[in-house]
N, C-alpha and C. Protein backbone atom coordinates (compact mmCIF):
# COMPACT_ATOMS: atom_id res chain seq x y z
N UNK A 1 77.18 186.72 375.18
CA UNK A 1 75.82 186.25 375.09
C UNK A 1 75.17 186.34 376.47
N UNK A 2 73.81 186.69 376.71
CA UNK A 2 73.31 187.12 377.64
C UNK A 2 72.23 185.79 377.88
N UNK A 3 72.21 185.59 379.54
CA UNK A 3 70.63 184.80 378.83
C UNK A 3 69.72 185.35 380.06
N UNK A 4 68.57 184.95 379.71
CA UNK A 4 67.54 185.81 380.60
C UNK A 4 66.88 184.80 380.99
N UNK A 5 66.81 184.85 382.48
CA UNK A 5 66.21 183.89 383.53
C UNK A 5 64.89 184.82 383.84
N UNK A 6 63.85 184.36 383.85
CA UNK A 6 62.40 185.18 384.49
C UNK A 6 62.28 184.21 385.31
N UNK A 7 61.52 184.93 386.10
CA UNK A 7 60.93 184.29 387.24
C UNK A 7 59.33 184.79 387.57
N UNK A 8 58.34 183.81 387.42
CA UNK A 8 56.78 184.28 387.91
C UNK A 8 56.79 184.22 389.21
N UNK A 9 56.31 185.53 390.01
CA UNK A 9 56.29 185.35 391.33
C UNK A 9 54.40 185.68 391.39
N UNK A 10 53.68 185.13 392.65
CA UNK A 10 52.18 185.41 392.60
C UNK A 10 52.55 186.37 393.77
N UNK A 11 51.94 187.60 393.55
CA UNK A 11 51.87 188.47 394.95
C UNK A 11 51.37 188.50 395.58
N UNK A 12 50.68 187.37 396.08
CA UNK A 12 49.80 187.16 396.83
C UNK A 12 51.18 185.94 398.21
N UNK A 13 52.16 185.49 397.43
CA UNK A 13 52.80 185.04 398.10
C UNK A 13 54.28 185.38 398.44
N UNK A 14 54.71 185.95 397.41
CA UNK A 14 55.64 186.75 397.32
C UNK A 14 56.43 187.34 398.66
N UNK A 15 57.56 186.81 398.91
CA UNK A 15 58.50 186.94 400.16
C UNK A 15 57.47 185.98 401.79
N UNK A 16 56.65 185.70 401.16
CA UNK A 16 55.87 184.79 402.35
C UNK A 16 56.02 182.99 402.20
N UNK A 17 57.15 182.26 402.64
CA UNK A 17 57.28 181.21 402.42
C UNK A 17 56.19 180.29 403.26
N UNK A 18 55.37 179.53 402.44
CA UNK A 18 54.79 178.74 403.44
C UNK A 18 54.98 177.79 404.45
N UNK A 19 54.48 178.90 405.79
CA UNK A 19 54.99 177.77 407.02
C UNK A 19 54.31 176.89 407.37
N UNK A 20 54.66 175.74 408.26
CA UNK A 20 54.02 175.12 409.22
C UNK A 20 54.07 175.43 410.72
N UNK A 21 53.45 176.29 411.15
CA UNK A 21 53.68 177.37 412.92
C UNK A 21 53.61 176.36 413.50
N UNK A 22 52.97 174.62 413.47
CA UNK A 22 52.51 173.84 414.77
C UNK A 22 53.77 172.93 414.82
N UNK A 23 54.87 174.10 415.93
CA UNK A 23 55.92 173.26 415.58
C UNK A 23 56.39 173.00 417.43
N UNK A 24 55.65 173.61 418.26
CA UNK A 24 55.52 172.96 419.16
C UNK A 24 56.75 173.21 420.07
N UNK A 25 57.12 172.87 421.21
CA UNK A 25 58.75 173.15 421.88
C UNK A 25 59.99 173.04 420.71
N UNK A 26 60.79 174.21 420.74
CA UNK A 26 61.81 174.14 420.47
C UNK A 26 63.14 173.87 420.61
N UNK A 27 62.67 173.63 422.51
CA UNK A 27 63.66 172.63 422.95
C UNK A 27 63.81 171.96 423.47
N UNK A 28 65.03 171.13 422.98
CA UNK A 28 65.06 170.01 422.94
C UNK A 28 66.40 169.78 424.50
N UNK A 29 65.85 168.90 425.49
CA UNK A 29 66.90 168.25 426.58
C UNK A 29 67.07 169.55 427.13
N UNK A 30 65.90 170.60 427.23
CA UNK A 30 65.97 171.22 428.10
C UNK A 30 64.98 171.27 429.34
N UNK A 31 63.86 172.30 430.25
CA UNK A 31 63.49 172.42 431.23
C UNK A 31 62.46 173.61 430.92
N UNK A 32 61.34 173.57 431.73
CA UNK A 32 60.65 174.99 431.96
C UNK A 32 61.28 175.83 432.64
N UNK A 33 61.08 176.93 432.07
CA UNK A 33 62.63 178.02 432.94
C UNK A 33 61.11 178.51 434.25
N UNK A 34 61.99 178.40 435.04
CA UNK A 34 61.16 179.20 436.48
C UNK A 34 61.20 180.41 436.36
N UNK A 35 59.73 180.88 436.56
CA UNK A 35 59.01 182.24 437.12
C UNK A 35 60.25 183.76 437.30
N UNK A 36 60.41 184.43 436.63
CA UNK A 36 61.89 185.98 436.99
C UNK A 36 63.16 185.35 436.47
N UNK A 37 63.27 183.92 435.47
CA UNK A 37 64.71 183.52 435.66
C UNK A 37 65.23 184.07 434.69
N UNK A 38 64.48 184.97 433.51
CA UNK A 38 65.24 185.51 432.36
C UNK A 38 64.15 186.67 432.35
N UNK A 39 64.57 187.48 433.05
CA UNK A 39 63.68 189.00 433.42
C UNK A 39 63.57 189.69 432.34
N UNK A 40 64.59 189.97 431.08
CA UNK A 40 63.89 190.52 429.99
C UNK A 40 63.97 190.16 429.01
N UNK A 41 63.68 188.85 429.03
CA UNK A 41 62.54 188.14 427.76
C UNK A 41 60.98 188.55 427.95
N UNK A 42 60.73 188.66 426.65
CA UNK A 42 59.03 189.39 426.78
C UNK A 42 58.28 188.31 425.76
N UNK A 43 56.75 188.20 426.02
CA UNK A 43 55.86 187.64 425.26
C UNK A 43 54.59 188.20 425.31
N UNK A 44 54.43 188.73 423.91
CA UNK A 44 53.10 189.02 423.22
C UNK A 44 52.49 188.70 423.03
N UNK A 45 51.25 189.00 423.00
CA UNK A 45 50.17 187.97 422.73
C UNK A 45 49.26 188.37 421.89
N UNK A 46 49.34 188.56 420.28
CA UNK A 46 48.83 189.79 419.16
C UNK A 46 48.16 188.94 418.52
N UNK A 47 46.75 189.05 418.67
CA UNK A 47 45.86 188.03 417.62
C UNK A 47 45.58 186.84 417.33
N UNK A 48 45.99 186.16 418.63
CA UNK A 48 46.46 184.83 418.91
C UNK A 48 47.86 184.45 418.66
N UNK A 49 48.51 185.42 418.27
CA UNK A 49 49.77 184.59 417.75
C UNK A 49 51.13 185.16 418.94
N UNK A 50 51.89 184.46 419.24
CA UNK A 50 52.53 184.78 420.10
C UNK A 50 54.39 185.19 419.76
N UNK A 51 54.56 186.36 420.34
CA UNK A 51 55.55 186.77 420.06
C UNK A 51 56.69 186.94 421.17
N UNK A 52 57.72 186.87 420.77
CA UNK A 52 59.21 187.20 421.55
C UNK A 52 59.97 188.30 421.75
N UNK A 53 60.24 188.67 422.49
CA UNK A 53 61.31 190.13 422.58
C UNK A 53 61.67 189.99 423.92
N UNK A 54 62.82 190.91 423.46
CA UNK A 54 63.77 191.35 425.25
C UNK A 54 63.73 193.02 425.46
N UNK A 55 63.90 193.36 426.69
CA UNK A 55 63.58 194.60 427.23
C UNK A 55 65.01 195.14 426.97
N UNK A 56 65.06 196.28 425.57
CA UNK A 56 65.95 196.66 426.18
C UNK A 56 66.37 197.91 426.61
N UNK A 57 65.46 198.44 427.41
CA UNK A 57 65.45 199.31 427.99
C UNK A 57 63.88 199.89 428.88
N UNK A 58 63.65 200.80 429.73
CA UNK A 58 62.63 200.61 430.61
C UNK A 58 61.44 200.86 430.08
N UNK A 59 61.61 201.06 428.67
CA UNK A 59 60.20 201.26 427.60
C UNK A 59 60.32 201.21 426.42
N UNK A 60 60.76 200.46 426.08
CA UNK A 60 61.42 199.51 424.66
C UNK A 60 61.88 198.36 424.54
N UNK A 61 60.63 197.14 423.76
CA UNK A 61 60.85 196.18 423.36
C UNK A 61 61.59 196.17 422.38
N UNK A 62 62.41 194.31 422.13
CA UNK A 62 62.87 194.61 420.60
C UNK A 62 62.86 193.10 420.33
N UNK A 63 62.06 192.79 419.10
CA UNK A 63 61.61 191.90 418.51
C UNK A 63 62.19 191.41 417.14
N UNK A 64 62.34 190.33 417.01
CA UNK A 64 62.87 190.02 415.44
C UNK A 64 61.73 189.85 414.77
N UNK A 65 60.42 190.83 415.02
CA UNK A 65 59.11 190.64 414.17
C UNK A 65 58.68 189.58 413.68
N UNK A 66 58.99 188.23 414.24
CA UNK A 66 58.04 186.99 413.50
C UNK A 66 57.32 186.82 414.61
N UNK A 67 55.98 186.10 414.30
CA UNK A 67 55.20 185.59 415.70
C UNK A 67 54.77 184.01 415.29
N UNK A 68 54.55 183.29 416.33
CA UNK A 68 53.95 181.86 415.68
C UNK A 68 53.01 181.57 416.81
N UNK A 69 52.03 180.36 416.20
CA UNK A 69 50.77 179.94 416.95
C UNK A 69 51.34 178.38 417.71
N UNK A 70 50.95 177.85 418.55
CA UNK A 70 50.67 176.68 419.13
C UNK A 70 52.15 176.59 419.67
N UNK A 71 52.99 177.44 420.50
CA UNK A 71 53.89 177.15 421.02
C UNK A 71 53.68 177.18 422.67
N UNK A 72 54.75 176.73 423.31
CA UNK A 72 54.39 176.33 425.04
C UNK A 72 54.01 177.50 425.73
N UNK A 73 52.76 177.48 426.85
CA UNK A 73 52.72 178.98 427.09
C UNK A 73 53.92 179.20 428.27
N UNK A 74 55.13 178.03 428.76
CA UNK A 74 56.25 178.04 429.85
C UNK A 74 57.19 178.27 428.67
N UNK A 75 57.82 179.77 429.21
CA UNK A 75 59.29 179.75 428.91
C UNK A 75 60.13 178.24 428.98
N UNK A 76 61.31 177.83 428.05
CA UNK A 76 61.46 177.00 427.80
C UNK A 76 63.07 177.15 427.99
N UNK A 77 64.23 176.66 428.81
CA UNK A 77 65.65 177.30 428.54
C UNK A 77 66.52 175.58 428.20
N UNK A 78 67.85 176.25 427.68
CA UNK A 78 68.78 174.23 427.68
C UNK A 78 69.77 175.20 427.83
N UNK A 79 70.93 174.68 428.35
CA UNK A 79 72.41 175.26 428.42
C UNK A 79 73.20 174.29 427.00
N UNK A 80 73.54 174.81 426.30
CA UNK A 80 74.76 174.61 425.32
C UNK A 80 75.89 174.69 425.18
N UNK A 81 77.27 174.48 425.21
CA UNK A 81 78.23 175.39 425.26
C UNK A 81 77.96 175.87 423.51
N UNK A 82 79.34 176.76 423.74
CA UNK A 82 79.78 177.65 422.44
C UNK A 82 80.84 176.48 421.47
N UNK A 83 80.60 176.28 420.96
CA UNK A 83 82.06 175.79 420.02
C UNK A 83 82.93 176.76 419.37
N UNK A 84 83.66 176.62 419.13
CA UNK A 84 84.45 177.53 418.02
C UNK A 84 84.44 177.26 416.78
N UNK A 85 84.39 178.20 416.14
CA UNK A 85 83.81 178.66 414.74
C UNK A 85 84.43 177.63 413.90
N UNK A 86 85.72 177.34 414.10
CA UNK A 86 86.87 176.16 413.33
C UNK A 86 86.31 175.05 413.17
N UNK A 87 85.99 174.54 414.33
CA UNK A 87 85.81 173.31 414.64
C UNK A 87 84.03 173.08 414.19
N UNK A 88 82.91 174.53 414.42
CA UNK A 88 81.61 174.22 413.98
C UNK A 88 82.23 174.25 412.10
N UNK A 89 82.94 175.11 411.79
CA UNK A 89 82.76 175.15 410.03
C UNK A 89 83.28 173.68 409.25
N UNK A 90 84.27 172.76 410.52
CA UNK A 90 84.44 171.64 409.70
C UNK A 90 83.38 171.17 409.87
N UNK A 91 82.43 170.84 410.02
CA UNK A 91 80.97 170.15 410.18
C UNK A 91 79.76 171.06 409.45
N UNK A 92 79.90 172.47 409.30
CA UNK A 92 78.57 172.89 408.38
C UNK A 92 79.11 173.58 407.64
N UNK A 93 80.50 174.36 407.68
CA UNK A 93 81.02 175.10 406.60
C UNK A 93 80.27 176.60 406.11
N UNK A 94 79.66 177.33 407.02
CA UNK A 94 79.05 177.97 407.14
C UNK A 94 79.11 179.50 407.64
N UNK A 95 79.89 179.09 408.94
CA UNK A 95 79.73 179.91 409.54
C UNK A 95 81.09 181.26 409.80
N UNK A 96 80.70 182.65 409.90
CA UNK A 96 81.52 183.60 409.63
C UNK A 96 81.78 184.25 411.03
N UNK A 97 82.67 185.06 411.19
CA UNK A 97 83.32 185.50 412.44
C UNK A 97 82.13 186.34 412.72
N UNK A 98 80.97 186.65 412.51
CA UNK A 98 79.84 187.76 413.33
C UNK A 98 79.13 187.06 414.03
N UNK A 99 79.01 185.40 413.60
CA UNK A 99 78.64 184.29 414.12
C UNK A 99 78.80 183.76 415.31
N UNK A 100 77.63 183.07 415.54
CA UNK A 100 78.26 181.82 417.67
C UNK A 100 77.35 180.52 416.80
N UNK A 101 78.46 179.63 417.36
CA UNK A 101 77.93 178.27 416.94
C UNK A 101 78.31 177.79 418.86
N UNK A 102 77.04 176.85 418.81
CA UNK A 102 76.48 176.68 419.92
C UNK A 102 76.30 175.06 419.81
N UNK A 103 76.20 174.17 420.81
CA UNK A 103 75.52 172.70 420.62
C UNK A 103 76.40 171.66 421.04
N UNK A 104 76.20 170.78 421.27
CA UNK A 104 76.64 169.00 421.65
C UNK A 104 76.85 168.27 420.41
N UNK A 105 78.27 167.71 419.91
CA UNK A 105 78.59 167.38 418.51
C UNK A 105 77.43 165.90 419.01
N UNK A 106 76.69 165.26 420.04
CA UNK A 106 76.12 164.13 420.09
C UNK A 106 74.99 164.29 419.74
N UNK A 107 74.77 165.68 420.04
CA UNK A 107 73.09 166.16 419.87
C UNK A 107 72.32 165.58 421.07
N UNK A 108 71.38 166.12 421.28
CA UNK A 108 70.46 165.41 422.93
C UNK A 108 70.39 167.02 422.83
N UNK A 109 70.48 168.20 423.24
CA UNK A 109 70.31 169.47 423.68
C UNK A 109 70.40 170.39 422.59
N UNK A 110 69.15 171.16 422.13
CA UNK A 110 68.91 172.41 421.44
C UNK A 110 68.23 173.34 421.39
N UNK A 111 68.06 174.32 421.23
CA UNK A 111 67.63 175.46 421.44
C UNK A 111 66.37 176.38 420.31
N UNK A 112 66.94 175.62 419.02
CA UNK A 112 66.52 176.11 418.11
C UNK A 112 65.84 174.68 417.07
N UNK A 113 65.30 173.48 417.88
CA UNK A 113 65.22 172.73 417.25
C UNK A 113 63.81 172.77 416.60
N UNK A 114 63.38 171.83 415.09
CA UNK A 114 62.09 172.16 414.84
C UNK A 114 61.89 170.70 413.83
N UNK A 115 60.57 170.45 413.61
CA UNK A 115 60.83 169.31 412.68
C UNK A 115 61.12 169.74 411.64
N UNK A 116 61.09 168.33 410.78
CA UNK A 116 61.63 168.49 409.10
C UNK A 116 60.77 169.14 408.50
N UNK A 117 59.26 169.35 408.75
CA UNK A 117 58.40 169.91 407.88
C UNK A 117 57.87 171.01 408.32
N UNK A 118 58.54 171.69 409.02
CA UNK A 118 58.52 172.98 409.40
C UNK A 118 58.23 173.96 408.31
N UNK A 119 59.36 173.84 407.50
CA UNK A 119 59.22 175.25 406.67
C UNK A 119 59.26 174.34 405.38
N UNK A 120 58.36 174.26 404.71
CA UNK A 120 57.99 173.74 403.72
C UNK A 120 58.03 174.97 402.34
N UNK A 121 58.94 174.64 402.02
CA UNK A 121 59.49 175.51 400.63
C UNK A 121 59.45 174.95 399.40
């Protein structure tokens, strides 16, 4: 027996989850990084919206193509260590050997932090 799940998608939204961009520093218990201290990190500035990439090479950016609005116009850095994958998967169970799990099991320092209503799905 077969059963058939449909799904209505509007294409008007379709693969576009609605964000919330005003999400402000992302990190957390870190510092404004000083002026040359991460030489090829790059920032765009396309339509107001501001984007990320690293140089990698003397005429080629490379970007993970998202951009967002209302973030710090100071580079922003925190030091983390690495954990090991063992010890992050007993706590999120997640993560696979192509993976780096990164962070303070106390929390105070992150890199990638954002509020809860960030990505509103």
């Amino acid at each position: 027996m077969h059963e058939l799940l449909q799904v209505l998608l509007s294409p008007a939204v379709c693969g576009k989850p609605p964000l919330n961009t005003k999400v402000g520093s992302r990190i957390v218990g870190g510092q404004a990084a000083a002026a040359g201290a991460w030489p090829w990190q790059v920032r765009l500035d396309i339509n107001g919206a501001l984007c990320g990439g690293s140089l990698i090479n003397s005429q080629w950016i490379l970007s993970a193509a998202h951009c967002s609005t209302n973030l710090p116009s100071t580079l922003q850095e925190v030091s983390v260590p690495i954990v090991n994958n063992t010890q992050c998967n007993s706590s999120y169970g997640i993560i696979t050997s192509n993976m780096i799990c990164a962070g303070l099991s106390q929390g105070g320092k992150d890199s990638c932090q954002v509020s809860p209503d960030t990505f509103k799905l």
